[in-house]
C-alpha atoms as a PDB file:
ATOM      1  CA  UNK A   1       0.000   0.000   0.000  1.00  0.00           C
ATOM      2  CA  UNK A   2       1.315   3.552  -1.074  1.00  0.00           C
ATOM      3  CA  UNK A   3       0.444   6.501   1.639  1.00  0.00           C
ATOM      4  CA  UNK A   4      -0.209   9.748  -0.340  1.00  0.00           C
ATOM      5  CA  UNK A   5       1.647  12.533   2.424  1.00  0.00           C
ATOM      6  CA  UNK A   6      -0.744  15.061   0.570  1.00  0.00           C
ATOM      7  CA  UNK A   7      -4.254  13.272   1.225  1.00  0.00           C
ATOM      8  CA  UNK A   8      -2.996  11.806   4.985  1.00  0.00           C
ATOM      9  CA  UNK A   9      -2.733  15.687   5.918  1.00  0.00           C
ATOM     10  CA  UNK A  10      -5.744  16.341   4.353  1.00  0.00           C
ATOM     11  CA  UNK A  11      -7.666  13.327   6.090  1.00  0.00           C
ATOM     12  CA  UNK A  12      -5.815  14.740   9.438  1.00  0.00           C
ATOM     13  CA  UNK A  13      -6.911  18.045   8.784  1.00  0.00           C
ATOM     14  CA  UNK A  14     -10.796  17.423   8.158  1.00  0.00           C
ATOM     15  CA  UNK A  15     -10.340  15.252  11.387  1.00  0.00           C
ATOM     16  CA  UNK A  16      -9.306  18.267  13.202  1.00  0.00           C
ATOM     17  CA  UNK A  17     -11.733  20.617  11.533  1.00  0.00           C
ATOM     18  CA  UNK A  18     -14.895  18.062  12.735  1.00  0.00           C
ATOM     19  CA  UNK A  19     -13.368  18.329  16.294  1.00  0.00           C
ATOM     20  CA  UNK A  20     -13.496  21.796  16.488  1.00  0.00           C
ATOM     21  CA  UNK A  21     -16.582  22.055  14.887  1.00  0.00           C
ATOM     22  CA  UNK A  22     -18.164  19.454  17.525  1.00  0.00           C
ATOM     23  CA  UNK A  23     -16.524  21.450  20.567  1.00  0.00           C
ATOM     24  CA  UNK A  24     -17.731  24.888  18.982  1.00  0.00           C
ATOM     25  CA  UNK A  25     -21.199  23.818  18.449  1.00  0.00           C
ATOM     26  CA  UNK A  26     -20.973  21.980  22.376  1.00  0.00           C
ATOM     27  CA  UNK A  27     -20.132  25.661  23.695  1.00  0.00           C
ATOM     28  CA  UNK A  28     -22.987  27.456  21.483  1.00  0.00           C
ATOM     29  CA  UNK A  29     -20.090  29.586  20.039  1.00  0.00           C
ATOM     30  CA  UNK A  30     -21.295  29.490  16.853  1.00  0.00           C
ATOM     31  CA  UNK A  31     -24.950  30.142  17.906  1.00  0.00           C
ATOM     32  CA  UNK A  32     -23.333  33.589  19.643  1.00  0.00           C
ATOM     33  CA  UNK A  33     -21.431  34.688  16.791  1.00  0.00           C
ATOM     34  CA  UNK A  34     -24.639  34.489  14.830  1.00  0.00           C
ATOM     35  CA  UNK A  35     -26.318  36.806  17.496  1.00  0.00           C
ATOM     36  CA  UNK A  36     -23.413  39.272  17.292  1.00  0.00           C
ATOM     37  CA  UNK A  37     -23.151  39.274  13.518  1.00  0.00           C
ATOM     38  CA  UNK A  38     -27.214  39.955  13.759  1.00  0.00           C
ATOM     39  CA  UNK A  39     -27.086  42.676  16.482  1.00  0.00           C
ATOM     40  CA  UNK A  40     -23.948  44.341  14.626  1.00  0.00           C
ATOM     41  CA  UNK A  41     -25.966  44.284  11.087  1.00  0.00           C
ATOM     42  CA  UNK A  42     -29.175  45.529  12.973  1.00  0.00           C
ATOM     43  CA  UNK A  43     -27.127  48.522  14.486  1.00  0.00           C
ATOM     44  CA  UNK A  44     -25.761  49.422  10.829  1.00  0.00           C
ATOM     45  CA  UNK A  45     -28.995  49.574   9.515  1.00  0.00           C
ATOM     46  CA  UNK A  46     -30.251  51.785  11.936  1.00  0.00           C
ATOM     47  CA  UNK A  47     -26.999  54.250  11.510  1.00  0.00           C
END
């Protein structure tokens, strides 16, 4: 069997990405940053 370097990182890095993802979505960060990004567009309407 031949290991492609390129596509272990790669496999390794979408890993890593699904982690993150799982441990931001555990801490509702990305449910906050939606709220911010909301309030801050709301604001800039208004102005």
């Amino acid at each position: 069997m031949e290991i492609n370097p390129d596509k272990t990182l790669f496999s390794y890095c979408d890993i890593e990405s699904a982690q993150e993802l799982s441990l931001l979505k555990k801490t509702n960060f990305i449910e906050a940053i939606k709220k911010i990004t909301k309030n801050f567009l709301l604001i800039n309407q208004n102005h």
